[in-house]
PDB file of N, CA and C in Angstrom:
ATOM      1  N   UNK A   1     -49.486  65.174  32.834  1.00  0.00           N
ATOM      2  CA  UNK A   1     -48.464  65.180  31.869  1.00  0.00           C
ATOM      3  C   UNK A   1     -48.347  66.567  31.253  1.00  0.00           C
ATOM      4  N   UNK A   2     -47.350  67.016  30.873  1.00  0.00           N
ATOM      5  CA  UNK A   2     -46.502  68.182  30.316  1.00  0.00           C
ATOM      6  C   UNK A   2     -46.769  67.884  29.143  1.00  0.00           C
ATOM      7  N   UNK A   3     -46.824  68.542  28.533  1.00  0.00           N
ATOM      8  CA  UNK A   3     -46.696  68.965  26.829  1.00  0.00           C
ATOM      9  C   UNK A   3     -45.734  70.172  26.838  1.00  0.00           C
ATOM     10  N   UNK A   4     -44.595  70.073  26.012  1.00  0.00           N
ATOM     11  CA  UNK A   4     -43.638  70.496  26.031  1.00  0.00           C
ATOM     12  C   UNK A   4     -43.433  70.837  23.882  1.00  0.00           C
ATOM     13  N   UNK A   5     -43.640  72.124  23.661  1.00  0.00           N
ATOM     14  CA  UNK A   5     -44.069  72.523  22.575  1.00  0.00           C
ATOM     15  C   UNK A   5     -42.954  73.452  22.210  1.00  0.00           C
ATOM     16  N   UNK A   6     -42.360  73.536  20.822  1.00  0.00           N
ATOM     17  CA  UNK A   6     -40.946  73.657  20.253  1.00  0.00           C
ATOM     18  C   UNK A   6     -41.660  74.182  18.885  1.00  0.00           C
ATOM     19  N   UNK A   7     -41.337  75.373  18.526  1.00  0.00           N
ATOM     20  CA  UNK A   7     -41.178  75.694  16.941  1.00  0.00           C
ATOM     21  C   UNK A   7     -40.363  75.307  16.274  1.00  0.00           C
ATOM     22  N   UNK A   8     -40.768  75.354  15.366  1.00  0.00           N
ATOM     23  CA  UNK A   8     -39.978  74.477  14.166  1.00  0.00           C
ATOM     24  C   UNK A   8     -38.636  75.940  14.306  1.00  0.00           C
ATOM     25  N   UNK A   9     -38.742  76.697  14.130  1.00  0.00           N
ATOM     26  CA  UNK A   9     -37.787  77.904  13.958  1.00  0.00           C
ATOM     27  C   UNK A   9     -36.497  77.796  15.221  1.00  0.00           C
ATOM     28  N   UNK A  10     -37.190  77.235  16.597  1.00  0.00           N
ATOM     29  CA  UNK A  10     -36.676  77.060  17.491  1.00  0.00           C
ATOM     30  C   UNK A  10     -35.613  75.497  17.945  1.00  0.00           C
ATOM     31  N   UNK A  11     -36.453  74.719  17.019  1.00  0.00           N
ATOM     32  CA  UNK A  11     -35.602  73.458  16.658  1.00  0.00           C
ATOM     33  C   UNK A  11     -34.300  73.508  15.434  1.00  0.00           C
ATOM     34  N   UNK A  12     -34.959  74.173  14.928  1.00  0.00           N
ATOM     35  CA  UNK A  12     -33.990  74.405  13.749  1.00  0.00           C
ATOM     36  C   UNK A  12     -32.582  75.460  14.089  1.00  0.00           C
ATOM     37  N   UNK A  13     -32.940  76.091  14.919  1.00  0.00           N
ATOM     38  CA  UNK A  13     -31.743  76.865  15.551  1.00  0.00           C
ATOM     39  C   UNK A  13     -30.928  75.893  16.619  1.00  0.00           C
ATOM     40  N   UNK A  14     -31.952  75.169  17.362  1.00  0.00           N
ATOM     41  CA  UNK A  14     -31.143  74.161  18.378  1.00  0.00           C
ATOM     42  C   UNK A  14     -29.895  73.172  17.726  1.00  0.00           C
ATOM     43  N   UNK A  15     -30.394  72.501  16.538  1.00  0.00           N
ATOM     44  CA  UNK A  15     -29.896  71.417  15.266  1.00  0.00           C
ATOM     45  C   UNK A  15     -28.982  72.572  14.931  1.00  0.00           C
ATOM     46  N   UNK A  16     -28.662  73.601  14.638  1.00  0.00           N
ATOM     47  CA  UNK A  16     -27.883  74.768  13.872  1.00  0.00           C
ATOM     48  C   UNK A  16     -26.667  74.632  15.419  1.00  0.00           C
ATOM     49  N   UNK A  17     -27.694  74.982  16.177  1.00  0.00           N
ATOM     50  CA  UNK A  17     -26.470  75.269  17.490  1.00  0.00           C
ATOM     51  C   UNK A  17     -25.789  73.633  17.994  1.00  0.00           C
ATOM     52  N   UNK A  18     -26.062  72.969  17.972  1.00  0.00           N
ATOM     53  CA  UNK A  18     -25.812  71.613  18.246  1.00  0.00           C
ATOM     54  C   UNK A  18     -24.419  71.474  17.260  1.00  0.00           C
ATOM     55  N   UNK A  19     -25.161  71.233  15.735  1.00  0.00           N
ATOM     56  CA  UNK A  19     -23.670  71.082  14.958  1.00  0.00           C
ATOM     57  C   UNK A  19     -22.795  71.891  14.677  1.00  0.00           C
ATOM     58  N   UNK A  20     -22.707  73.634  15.301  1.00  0.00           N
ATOM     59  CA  UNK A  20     -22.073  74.409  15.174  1.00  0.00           C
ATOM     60  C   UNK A  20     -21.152  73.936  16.552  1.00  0.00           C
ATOM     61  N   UNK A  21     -21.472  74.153  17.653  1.00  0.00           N
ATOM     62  CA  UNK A  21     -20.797  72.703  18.770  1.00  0.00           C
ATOM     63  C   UNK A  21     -19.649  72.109  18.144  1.00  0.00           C
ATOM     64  N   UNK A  22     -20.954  71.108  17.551  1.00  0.00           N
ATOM     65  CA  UNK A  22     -19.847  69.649  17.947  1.00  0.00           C
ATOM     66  C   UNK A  22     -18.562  69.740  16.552  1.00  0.00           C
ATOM     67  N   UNK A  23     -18.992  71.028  15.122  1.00  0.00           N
ATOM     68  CA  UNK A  23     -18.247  70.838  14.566  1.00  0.00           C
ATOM     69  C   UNK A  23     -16.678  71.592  15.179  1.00  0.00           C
ATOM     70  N   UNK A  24     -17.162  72.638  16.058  1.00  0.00           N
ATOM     71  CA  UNK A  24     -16.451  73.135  16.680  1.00  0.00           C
ATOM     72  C   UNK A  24     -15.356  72.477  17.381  1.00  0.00           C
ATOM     73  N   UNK A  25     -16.043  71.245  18.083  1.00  0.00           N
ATOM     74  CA  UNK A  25     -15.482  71.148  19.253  1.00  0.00           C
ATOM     75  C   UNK A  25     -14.192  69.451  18.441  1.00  0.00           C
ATOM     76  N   UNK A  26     -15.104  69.557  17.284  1.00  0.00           N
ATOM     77  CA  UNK A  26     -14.085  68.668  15.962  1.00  0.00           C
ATOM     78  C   UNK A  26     -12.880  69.491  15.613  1.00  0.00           C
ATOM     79  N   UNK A  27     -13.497  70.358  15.335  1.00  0.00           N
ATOM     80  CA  UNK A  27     -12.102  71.424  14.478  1.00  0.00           C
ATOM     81  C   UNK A  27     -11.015  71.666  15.975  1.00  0.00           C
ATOM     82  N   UNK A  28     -11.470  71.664  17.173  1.00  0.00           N
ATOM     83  CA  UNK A  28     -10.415  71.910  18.587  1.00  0.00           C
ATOM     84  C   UNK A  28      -9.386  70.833  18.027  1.00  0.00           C
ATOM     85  N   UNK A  29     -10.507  69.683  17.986  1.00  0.00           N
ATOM     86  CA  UNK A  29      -9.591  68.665  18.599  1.00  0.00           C
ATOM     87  C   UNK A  29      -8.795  68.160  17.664  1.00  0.00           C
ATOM     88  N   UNK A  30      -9.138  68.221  15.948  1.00  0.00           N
ATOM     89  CA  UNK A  30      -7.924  68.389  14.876  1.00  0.00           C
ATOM     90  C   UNK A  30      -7.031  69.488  15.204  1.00  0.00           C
ATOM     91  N   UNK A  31      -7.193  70.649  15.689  1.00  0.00           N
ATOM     92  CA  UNK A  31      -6.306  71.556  15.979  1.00  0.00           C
ATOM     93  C   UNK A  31      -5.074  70.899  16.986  1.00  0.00           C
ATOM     94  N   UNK A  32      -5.981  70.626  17.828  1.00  0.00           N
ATOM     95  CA  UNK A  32      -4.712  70.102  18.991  1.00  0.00           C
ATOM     96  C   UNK A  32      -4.349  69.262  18.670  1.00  0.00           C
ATOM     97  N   UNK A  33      -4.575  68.313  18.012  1.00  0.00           N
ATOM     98  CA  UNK A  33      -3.716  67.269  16.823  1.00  0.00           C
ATOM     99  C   UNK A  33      -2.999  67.149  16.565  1.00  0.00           C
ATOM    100  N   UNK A  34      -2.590  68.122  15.263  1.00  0.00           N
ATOM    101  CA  UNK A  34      -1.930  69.341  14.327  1.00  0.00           C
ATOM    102  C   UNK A  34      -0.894  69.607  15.650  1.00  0.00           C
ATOM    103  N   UNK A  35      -1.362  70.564  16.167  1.00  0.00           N
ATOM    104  CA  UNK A  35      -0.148  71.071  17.281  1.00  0.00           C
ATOM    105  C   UNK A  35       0.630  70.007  17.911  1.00  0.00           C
ATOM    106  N   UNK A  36       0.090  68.589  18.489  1.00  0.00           N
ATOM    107  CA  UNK A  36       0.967  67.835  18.521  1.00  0.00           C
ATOM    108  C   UNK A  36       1.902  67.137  17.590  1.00  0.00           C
ATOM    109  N   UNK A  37       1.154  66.858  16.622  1.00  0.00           N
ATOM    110  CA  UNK A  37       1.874  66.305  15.568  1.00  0.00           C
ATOM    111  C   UNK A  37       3.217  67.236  15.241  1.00  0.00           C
ATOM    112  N   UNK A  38       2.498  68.397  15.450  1.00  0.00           N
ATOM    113  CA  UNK A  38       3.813  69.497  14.967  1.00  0.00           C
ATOM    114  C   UNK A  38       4.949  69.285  15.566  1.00  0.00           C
ATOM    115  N   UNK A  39       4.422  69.462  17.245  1.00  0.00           N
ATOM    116  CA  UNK A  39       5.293  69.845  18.018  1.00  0.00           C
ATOM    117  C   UNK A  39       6.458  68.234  18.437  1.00  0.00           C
ATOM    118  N   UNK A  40       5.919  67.082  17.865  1.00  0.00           N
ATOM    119  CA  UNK A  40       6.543  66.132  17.757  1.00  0.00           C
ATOM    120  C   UNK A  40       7.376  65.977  16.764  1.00  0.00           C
ATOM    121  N   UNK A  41       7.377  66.315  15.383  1.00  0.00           N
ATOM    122  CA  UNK A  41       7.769  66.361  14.259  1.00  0.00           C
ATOM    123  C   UNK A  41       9.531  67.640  14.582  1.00  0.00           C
ATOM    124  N   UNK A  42       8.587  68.883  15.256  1.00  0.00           N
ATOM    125  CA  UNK A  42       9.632  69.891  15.089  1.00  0.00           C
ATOM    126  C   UNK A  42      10.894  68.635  16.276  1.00  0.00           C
ATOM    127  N   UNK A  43      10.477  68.107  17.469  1.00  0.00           N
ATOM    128  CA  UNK A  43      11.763  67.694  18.249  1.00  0.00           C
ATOM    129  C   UNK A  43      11.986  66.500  17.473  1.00  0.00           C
ATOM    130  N   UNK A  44      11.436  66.120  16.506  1.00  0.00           N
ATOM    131  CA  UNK A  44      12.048  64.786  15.753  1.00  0.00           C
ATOM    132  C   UNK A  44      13.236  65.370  14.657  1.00  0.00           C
ATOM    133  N   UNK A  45      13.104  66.514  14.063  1.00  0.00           N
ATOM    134  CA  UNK A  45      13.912  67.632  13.306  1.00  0.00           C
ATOM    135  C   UNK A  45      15.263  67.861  14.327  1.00  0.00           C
ATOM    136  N   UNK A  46      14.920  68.210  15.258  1.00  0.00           N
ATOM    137  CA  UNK A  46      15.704  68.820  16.166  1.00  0.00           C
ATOM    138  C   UNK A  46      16.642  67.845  16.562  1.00  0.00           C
ATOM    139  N   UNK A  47      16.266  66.790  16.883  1.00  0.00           N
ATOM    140  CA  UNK A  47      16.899  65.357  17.195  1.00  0.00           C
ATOM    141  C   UNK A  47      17.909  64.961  15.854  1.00  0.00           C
ATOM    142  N   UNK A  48      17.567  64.867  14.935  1.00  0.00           N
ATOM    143  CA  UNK A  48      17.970  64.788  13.578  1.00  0.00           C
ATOM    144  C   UNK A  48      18.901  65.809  13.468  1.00  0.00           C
ATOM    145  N   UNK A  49      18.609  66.847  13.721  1.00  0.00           N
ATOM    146  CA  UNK A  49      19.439  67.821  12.949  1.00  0.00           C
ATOM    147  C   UNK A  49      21.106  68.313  14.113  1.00  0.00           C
ATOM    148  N   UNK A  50      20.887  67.505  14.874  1.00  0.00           N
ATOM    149  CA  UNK A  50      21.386  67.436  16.405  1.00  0.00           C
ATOM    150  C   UNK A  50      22.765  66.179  15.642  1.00  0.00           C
ATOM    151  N   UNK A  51      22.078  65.293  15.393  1.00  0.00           N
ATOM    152  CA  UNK A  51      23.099  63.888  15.020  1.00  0.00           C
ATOM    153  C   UNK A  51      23.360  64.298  13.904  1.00  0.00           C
ATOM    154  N   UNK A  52      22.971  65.233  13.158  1.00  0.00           N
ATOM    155  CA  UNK A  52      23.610  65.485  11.870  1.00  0.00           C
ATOM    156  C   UNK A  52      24.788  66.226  12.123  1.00  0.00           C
ATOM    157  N   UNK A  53      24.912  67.000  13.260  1.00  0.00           N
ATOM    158  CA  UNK A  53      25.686  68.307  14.116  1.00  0.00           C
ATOM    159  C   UNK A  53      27.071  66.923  14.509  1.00  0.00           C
ATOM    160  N   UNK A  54      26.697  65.978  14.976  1.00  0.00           N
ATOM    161  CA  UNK A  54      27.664  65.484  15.804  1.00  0.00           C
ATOM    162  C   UNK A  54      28.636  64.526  14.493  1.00  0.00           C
ATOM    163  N   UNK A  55      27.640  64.124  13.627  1.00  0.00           N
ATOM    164  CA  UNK A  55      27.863  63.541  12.824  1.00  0.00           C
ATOM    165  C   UNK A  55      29.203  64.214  11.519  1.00  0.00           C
ATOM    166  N   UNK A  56      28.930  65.762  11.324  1.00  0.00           N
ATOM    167  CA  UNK A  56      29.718  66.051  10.555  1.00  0.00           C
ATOM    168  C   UNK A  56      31.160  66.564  11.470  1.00  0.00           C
ATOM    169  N   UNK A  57      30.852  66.977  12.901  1.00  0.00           N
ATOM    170  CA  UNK A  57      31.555  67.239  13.865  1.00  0.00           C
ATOM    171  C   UNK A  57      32.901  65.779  13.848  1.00  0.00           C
ATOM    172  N   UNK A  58      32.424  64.531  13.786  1.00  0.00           N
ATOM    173  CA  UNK A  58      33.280  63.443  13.903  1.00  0.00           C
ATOM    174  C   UNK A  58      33.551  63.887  12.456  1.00  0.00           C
ATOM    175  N   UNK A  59      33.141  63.754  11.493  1.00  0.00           N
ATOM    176  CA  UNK A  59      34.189  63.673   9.839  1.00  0.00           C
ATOM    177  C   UNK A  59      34.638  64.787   9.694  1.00  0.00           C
ATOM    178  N   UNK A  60      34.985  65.924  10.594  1.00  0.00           N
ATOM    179  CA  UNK A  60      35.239  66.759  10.579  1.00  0.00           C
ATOM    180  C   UNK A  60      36.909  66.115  11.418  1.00  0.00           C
ATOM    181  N   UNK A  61      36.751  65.855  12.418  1.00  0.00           N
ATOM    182  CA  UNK A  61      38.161  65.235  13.227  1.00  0.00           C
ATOM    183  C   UNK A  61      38.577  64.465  12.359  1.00  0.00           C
ATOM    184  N   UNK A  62      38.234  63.237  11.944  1.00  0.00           N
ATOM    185  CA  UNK A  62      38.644  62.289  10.707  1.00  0.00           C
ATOM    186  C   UNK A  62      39.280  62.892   9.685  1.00  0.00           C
ATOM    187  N   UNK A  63      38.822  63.605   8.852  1.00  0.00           N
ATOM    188  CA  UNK A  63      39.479  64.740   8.576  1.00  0.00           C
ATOM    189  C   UNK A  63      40.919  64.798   8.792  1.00  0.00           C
ATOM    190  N   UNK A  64      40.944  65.653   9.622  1.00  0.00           N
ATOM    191  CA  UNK A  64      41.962  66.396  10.301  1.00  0.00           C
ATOM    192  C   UNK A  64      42.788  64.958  10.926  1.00  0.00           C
ATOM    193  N   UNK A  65      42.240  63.825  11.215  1.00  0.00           N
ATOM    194  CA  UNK A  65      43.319  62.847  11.502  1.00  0.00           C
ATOM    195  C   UNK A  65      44.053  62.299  10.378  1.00  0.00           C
ATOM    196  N   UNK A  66      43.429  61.884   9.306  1.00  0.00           N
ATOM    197  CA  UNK A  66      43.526  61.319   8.055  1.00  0.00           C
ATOM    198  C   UNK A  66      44.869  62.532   7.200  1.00  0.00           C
ATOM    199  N   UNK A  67      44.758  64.189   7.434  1.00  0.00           N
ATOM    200  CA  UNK A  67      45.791  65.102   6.904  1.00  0.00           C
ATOM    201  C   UNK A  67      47.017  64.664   8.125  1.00  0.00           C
ATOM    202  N   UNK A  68      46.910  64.423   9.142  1.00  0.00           N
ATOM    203  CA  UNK A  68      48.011  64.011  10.209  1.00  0.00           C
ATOM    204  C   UNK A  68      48.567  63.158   9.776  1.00  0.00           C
ATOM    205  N   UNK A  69      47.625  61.903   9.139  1.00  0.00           N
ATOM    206  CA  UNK A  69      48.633  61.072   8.778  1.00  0.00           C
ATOM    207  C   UNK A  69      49.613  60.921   7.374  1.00  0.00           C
ATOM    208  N   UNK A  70      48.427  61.987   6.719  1.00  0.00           N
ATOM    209  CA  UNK A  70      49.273  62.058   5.161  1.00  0.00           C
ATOM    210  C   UNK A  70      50.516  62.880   5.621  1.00  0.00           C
ATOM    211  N   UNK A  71      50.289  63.542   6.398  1.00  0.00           N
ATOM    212  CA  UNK A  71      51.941  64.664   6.818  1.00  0.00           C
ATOM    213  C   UNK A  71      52.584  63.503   7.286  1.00  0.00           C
ATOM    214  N   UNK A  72      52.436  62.781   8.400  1.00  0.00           N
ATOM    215  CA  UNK A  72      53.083  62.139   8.768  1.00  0.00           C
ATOM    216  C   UNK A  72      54.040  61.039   7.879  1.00  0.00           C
ATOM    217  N   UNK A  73      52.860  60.571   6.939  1.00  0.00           N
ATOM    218  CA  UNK A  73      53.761  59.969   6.082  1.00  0.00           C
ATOM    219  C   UNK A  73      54.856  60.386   5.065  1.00  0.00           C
ATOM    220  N   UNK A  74      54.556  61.425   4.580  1.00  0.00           N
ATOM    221  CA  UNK A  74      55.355  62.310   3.665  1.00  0.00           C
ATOM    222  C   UNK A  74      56.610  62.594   4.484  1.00  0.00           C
ATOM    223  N   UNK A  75      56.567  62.852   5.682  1.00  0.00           N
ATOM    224  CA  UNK A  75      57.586  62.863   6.256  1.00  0.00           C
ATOM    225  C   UNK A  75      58.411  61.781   6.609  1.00  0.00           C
ATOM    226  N   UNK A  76      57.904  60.753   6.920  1.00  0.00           N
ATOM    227  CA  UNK A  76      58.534  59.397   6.811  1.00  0.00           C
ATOM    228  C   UNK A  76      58.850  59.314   5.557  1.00  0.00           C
ATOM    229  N   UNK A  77      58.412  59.368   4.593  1.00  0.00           N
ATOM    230  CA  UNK A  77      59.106  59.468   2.854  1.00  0.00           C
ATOM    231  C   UNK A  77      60.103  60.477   2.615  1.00  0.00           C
ATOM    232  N   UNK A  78      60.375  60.922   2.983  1.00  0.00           N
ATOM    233  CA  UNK A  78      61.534  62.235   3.183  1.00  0.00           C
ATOM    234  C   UNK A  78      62.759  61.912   3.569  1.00  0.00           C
ATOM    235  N   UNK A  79      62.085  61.266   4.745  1.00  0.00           N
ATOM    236  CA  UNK A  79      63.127  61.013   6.035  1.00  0.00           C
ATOM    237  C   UNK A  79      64.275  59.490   5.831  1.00  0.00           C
ATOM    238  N   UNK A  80      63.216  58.794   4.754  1.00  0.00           N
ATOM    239  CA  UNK A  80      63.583  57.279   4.596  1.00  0.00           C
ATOM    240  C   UNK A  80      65.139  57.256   4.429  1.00  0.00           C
ATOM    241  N   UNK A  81      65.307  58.058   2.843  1.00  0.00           N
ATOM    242  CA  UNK A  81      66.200  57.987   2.538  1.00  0.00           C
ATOM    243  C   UNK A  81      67.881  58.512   3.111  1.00  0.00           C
ATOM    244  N   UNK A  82      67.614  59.055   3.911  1.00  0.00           N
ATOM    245  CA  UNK A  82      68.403  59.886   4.909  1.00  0.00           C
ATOM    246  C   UNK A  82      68.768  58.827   6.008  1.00  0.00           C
ATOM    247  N   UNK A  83      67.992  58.214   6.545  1.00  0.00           N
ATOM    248  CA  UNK A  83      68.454  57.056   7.385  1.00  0.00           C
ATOM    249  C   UNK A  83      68.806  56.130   7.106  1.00  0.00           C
ATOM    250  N   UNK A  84      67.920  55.340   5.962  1.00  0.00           N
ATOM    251  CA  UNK A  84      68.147  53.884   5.458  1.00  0.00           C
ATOM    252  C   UNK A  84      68.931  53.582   4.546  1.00  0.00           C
ATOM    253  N   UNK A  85      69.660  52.629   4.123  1.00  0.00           N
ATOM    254  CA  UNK A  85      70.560  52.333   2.898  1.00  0.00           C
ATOM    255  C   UNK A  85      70.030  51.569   2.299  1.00  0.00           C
ATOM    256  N   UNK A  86      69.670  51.235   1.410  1.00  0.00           N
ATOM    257  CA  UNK A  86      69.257  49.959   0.551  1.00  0.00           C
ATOM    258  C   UNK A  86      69.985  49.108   0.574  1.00  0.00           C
ATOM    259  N   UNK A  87      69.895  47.612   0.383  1.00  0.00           N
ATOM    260  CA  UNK A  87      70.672  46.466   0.479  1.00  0.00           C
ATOM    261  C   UNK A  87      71.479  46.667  -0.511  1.00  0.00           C
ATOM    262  N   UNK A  88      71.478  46.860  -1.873  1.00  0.00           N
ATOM    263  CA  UNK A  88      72.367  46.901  -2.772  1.00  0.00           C
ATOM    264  C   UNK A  88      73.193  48.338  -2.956  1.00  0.00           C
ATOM    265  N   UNK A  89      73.103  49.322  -2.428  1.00  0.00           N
ATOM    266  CA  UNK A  89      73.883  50.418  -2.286  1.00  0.00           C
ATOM    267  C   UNK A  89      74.869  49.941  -0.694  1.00  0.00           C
ATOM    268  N   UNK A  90      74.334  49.120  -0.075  1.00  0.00           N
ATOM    269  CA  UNK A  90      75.520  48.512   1.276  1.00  0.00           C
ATOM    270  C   UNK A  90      76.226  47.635   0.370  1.00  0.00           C
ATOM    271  N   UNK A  91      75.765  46.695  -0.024  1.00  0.00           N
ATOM    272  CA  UNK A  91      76.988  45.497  -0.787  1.00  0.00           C
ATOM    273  C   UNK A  91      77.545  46.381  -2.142  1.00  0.00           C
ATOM    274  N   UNK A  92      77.207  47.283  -2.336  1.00  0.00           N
ATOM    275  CA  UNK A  92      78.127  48.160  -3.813  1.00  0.00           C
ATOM    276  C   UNK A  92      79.352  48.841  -2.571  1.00  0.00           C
ATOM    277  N   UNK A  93      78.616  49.182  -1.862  1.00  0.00           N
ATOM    278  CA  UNK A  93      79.975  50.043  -1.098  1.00  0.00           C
ATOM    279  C   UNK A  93      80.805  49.395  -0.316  1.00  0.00           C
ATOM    280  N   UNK A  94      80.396  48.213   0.729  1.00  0.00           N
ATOM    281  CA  UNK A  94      80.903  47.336   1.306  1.00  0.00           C
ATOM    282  C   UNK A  94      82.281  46.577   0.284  1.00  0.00           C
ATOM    283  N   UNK A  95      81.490  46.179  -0.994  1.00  0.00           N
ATOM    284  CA  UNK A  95      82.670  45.676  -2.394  1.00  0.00           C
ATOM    285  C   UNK A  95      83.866  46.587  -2.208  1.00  0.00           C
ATOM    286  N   UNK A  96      83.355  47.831  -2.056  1.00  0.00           N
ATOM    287  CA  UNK A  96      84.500  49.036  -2.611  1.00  0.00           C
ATOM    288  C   UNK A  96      85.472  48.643  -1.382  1.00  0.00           C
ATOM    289  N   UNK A  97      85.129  49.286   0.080  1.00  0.00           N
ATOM    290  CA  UNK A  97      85.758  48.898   1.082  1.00  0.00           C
ATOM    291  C   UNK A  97      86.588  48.084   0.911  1.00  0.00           C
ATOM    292  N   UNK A  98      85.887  46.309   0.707  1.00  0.00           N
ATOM    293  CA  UNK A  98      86.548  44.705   0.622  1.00  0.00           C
ATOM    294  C   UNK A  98      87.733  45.012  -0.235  1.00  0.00           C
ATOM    295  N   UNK A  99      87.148  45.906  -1.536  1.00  0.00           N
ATOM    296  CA  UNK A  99      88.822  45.665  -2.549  1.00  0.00           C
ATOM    297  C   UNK A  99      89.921  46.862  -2.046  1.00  0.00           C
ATOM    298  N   UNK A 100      89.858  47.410  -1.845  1.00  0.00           N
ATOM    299  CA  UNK A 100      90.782  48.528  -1.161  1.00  0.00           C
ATOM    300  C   UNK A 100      91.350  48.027  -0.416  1.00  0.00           C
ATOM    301  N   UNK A 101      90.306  47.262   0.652  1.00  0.00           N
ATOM    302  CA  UNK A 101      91.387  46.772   1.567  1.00  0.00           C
ATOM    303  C   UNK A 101      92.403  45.523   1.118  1.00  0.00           C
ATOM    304  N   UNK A 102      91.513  44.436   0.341  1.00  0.00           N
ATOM    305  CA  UNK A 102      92.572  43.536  -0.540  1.00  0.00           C
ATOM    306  C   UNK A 102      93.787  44.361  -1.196  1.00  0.00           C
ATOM    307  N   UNK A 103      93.729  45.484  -2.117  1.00  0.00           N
ATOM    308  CA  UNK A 103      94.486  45.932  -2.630  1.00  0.00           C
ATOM    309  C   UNK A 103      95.611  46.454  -1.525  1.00  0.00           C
ATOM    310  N   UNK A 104      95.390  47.023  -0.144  1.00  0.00           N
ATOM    311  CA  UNK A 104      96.297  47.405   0.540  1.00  0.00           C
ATOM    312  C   UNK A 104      96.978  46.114   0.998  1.00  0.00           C
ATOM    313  N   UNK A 105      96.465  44.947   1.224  1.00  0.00           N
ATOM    314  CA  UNK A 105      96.945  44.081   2.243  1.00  0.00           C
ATOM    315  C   UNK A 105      97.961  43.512   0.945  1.00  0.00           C
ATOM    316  N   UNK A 106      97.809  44.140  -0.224  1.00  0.00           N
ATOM    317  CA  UNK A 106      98.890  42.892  -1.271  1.00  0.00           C
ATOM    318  C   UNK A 106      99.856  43.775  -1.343  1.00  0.00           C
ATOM    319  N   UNK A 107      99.789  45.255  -0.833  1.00  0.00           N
ATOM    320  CA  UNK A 107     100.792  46.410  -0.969  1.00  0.00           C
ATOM    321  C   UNK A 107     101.710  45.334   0.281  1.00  0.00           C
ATOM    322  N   UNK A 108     100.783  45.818   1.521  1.00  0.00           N
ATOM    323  CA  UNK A 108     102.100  45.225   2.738  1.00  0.00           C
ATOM    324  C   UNK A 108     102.639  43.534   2.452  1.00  0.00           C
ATOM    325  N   UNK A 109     101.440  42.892   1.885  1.00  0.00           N
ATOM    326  CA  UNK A 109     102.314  41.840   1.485  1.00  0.00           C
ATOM    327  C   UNK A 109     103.917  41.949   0.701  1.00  0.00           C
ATOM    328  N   UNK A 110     103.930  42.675  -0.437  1.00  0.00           N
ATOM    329  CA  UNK A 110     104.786  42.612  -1.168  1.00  0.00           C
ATOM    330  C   UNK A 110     105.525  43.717  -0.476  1.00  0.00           C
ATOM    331  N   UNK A 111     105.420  44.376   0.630  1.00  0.00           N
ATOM    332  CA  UNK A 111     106.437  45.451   1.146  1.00  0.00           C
ATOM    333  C   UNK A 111     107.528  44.250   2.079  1.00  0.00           C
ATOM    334  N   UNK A 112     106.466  43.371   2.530  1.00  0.00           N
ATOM    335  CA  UNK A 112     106.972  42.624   3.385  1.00  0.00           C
ATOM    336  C   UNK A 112     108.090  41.508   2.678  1.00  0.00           C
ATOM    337  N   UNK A 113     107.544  41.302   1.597  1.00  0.00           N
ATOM    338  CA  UNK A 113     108.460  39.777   0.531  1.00  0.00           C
ATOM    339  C   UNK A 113     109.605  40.571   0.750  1.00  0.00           C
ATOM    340  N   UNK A 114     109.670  42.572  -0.286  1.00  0.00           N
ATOM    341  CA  UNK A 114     110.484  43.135  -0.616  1.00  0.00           C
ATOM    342  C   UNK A 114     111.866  43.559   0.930  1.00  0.00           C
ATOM    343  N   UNK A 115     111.120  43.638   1.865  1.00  0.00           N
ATOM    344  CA  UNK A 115     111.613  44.041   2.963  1.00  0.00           C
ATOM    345  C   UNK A 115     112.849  42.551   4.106  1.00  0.00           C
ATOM    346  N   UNK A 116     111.994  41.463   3.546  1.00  0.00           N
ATOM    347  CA  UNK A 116     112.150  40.214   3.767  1.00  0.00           C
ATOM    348  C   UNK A 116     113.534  39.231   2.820  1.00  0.00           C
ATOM    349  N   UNK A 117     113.454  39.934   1.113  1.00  0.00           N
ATOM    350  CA  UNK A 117     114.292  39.445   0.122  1.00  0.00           C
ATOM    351  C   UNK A 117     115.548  40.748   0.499  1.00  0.00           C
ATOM    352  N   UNK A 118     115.584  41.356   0.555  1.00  0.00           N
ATOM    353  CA  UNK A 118     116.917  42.734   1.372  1.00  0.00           C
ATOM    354  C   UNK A 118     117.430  42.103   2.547  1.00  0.00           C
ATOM    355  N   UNK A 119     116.708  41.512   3.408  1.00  0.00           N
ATOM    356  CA  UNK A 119     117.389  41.843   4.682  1.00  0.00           C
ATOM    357  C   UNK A 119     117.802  40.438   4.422  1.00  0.00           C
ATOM    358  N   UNK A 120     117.626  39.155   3.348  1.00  0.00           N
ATOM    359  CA  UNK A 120     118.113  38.050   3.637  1.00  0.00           C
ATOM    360  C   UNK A 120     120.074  37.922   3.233  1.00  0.00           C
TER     361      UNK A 120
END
């Protein structure tokens, strides 16, 4: 059998080198962690900040459809009155027409009595 003999000075450096190791090889592997976490976080940003892009991009057209239609309408409000008559501005004028023409037809009536009482 071996006897296998260690100073205390020499153990105590081994225990020193051991947890200088493994704290080491702790701090890697929080490091590479960290870097993933990061590097997941930054394309979760990126993703986000991507639909935020498309997102103001559409209320941006909306927008611009929503002023199309306010022109559009203003112009139909413009335009209304120029084409359309109102029901009661047709029967005010239509009246006018109706009596004019009554009033002419009682002219030829009575041209006709007058034209009719001569020639009898």
């Amino acid at each position: 059998m071996t006897n296998i003999q260690i100073e205390l000075w020499q153990l105590i450096t081994l225990l020193i080198t051991l947890l200088l190791a493994f704290f080491g090889a702790v701090a890697a592997a929080g490091k590479m962690l960290l870097d993933q976490t990061g590097r997941s976080l930054d394309e979760r940003f990126t993703k986000l900040q991507d639909q935020l892009d498309e997102i103001q991009e559409a209320n941006r057209e909306e927008a611009k459809q929503w002023k199309r239609v306010e022109r559009e309408l203003m112009e139909l409000k413009a335009e209304l009155p120029q084409r359309f008559v109102m029901r009661e501005d047709y029967v005010r004028g239509q009246s006018v027409v109706e009596a004019k023409l009554d009033g002419l037809a009682v002219r030829i009536e009575n041209l006709q009595l007058r034209t009719a009482a001569r020639g009898d």
